[in-house]
C-alpha atoms as a PDB file:
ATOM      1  CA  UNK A   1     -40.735 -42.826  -6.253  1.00  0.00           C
ATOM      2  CA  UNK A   2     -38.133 -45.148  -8.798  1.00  0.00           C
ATOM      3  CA  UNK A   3     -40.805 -47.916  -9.445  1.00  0.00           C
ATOM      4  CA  UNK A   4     -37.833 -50.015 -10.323  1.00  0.00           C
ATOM      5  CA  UNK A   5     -36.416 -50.162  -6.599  1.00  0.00           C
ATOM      6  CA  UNK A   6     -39.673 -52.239  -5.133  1.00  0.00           C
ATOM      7  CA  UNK A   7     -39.048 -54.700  -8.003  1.00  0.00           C
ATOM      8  CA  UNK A   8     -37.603 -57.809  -7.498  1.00  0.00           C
ATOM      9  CA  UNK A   9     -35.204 -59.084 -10.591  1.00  0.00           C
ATOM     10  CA  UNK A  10     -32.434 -56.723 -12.838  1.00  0.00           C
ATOM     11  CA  UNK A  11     -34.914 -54.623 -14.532  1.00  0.00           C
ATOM     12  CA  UNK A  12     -33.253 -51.542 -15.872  1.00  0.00           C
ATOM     13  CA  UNK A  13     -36.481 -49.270 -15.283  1.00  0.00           C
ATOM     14  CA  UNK A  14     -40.421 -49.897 -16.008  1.00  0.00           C
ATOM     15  CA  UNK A  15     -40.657 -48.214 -19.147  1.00  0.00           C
ATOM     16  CA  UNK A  16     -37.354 -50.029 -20.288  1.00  0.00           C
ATOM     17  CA  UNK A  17     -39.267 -53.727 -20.735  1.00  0.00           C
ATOM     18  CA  UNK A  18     -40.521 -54.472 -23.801  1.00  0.00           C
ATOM     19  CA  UNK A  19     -44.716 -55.347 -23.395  1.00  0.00           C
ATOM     20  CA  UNK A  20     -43.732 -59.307 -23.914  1.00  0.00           C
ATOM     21  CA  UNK A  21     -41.879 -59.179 -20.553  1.00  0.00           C
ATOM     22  CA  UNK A  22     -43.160 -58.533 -17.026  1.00  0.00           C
ATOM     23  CA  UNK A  23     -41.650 -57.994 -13.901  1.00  0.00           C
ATOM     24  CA  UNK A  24     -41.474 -61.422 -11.840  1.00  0.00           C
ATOM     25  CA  UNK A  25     -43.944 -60.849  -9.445  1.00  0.00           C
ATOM     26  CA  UNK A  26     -43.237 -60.224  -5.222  1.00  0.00           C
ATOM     27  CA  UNK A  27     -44.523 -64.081  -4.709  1.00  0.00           C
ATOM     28  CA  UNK A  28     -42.352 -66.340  -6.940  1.00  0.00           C
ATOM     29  CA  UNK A  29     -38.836 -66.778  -7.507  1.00  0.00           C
ATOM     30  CA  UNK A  30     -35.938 -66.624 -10.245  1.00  0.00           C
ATOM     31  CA  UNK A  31     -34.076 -69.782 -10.442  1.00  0.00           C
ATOM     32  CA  UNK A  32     -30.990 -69.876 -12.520  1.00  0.00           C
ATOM     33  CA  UNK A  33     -28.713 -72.559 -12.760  1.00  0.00           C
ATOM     34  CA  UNK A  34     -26.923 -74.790 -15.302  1.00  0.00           C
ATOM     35  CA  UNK A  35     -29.421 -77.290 -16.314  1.00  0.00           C
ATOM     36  CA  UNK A  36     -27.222 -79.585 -18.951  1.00  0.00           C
ATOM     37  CA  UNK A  37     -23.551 -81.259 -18.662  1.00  0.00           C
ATOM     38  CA  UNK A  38     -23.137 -80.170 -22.187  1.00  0.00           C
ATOM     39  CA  UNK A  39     -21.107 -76.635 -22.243  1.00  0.00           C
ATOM     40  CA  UNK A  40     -21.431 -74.824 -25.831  1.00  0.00           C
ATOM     41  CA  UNK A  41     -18.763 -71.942 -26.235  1.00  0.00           C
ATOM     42  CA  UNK A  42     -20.748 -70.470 -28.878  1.00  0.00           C
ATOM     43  CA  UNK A  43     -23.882 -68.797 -27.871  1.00  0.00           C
ATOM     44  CA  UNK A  44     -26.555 -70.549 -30.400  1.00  0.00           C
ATOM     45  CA  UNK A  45     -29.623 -68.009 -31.537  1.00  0.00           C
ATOM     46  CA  UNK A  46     -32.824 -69.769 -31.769  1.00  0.00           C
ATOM     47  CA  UNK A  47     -35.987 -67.867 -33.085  1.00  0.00           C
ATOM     48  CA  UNK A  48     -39.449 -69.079 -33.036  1.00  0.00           C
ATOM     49  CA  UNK A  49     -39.378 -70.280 -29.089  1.00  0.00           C
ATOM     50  CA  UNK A  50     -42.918 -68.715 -27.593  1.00  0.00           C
ATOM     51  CA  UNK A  51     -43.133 -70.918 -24.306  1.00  0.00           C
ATOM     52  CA  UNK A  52     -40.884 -72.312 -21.207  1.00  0.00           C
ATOM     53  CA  UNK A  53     -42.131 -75.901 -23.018  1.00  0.00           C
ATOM     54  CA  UNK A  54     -40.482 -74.905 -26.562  1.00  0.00           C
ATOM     55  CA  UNK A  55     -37.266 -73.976 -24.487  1.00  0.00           C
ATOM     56  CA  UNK A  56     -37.145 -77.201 -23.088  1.00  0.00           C
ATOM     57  CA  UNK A  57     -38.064 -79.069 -25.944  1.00  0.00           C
ATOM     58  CA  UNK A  58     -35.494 -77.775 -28.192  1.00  0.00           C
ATOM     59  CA  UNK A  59     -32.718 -77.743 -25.710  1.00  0.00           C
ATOM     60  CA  UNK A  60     -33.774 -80.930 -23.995  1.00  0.00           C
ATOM     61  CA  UNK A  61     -31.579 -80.248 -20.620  1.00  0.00           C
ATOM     62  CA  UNK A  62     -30.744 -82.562 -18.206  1.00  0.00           C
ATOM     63  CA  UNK A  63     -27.892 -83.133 -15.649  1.00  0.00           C
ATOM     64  CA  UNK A  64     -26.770 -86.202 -13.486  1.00  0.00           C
ATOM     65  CA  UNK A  65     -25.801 -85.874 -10.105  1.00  0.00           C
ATOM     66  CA  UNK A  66     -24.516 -87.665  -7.038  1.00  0.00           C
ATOM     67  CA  UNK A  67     -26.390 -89.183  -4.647  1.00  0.00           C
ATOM     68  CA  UNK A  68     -25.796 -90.737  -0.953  1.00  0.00           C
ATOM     69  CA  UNK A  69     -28.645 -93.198   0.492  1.00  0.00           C
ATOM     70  CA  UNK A  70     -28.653 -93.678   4.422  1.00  0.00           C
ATOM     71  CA  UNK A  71     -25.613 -96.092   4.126  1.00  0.00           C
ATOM     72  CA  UNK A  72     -23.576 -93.490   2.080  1.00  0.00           C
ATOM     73  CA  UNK A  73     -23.421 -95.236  -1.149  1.00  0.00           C
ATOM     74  CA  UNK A  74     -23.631 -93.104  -4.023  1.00  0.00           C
ATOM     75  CA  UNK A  75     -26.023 -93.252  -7.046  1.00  0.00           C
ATOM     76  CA  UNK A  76     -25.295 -91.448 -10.138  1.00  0.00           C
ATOM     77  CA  UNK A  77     -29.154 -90.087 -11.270  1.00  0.00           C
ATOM     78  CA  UNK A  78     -29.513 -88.257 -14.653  1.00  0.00           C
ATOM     79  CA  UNK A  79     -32.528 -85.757 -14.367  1.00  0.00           C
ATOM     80  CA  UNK A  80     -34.432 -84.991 -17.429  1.00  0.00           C
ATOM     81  CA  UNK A  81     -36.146 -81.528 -17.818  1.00  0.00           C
ATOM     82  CA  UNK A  82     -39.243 -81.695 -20.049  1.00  0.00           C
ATOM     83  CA  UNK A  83     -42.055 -80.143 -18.391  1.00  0.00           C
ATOM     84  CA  UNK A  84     -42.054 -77.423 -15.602  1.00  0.00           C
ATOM     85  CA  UNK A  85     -43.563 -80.148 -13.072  1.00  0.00           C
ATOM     86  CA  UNK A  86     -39.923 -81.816 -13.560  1.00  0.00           C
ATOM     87  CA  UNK A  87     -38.863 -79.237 -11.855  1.00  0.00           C
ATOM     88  CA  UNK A  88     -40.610 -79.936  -8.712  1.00  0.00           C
ATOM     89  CA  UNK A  89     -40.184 -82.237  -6.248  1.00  0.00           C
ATOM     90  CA  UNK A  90     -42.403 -84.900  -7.615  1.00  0.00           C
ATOM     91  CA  UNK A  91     -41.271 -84.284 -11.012  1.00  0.00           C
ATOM     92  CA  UNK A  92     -37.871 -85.226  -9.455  1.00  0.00           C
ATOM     93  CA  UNK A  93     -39.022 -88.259  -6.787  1.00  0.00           C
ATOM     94  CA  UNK A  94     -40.782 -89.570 -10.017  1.00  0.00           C
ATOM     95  CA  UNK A  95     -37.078 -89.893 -12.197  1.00  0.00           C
ATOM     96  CA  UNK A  96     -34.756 -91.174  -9.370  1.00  0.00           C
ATOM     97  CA  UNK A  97     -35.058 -94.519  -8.266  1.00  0.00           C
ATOM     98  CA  UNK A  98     -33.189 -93.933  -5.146  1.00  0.00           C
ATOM     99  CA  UNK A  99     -35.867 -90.531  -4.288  1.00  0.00           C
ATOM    100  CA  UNK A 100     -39.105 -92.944  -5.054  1.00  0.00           C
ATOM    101  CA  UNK A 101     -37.976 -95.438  -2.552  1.00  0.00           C
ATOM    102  CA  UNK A 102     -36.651 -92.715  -0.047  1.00  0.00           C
ATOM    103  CA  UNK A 103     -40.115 -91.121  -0.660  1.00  0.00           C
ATOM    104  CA  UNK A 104     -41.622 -94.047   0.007  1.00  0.00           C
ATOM    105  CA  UNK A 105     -40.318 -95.454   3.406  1.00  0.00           C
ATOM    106  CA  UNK A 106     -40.693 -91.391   4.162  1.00  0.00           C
ATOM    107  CA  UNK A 107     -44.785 -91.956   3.720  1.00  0.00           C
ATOM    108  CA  UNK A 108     -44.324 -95.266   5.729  1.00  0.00           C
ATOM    109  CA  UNK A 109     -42.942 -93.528   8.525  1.00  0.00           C
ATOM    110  CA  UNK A 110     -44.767 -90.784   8.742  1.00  0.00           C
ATOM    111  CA  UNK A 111     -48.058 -93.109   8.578  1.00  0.00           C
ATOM    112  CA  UNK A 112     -46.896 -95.230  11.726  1.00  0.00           C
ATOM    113  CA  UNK A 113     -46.259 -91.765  13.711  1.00  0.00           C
ATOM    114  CA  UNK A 114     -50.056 -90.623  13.321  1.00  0.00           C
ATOM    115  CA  UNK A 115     -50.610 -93.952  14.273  1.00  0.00           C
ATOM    116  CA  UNK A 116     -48.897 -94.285  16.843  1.00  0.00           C
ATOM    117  CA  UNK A 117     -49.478 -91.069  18.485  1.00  0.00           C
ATOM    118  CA  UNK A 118     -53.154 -91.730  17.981  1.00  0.00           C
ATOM    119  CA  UNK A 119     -53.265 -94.728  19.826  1.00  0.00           C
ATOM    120  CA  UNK A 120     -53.762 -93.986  23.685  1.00  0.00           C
ATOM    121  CA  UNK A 121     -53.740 -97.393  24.660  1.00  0.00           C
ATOM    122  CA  UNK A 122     -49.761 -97.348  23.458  1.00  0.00           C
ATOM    123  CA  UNK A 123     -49.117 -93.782  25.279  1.00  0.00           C
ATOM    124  CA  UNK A 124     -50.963 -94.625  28.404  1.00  0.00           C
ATOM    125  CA  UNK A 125     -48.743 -98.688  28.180  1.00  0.00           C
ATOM    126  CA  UNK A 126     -45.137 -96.477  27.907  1.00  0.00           C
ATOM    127  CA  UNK A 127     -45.893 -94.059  30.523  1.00  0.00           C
ATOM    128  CA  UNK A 128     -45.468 -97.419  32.461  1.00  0.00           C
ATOM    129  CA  UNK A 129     -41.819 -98.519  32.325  1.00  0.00           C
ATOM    130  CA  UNK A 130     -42.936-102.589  32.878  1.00  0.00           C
ATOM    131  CA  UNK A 131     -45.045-102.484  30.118  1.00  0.00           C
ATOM    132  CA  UNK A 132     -42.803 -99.708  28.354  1.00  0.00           C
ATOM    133  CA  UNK A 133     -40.185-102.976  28.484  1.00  0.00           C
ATOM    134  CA  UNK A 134     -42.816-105.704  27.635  1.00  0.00           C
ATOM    135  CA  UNK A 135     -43.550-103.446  24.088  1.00  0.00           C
ATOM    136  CA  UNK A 136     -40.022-103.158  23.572  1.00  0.00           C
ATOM    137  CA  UNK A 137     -39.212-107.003  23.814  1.00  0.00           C
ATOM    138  CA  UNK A 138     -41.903-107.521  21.612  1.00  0.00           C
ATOM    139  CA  UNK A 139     -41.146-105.215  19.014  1.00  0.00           C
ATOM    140  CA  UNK A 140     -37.189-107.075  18.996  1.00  0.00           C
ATOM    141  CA  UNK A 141     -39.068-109.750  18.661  1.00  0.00           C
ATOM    142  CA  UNK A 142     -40.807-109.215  15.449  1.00  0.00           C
ATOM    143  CA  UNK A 143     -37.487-107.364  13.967  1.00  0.00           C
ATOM    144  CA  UNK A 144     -35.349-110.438  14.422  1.00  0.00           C
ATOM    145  CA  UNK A 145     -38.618-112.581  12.927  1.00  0.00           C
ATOM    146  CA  UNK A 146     -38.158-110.468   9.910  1.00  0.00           C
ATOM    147  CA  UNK A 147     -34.953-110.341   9.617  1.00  0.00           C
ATOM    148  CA  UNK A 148     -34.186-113.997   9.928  1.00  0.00           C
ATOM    149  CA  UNK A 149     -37.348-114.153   6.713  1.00  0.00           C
ATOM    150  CA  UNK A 150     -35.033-111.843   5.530  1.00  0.00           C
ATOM    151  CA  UNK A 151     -31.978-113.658   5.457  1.00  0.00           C
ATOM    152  CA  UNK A 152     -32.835-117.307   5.311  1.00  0.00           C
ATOM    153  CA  UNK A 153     -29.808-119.358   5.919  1.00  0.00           C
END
């Protein structure tokens, strides 16, 4: 059996990689991509780099990039690549502005739906449409209250 063929990645064969470099293993993922605006035609040699934290240090990449909010206007965001945990989606939420506050009202949201699907006095109130109505005037209620605290004229 070619060992090489259950191997994820372009290794040439087994006995081809030097001892410093391994096979990525069956559970993680290569990720490639441009990580910097900056283009360099000329390859640059650097010596000396031992870790994915030297790379990053010495190259420092980052990239900005377009993004929409839920009314479509776009934010330029410049993403800075340090650390591997920028990389993730934390690391990311953590250097937008636009993500943390998107994150955010995310969290919110997803609070008041274990609340209110916890609450059987609600489910059991809209099963009945007159009281399903009641809830519903109420709840305009309040959002025109805030909005008019909102928007004082």
């Amino acid at each position: 059996m070619n060992p090489t063929l259950n191997m994820p990645g372009a290794w040439a064969a087994v006995r081809d990689v030097p001892p410093s470099l391994s096979p990525v293993s069956l559970n993680k993922t290569l990720y490639v991509a441009k990580l910097s605006d900056d283009y360099s035609p000329t390859p640059e040699a650097v010596s000396g780099l031992e870790s994915v934290e030297d790379v990053l240090s010495r190259f420092k990449p980052e990239v900005s990039v377009d993004l929409k909010d839920q009314d479509e206007s776009l934010y330029t965001e410049t993403f800075q690549f340090r650390q591997m945990k920028d990389f993730t989606r934390k690391g990311l939420v953590e250097q937008s502005d636009l993500m943390r506050s998107l994150d955010s009202k995310i969290t919110d949201l997803r609070r008041m739906d274990t609340q209110l699907r916890s609450n059987k006095l609600l489910q059991n109130a809209l099963k009945n449409p007159q009281a399903k109505q009641i809830i519903l005037e109420m709840i305009q209620q309040m959002l025109d209250e805030i909005e008019q605290v909102g928007n004082p004229q």
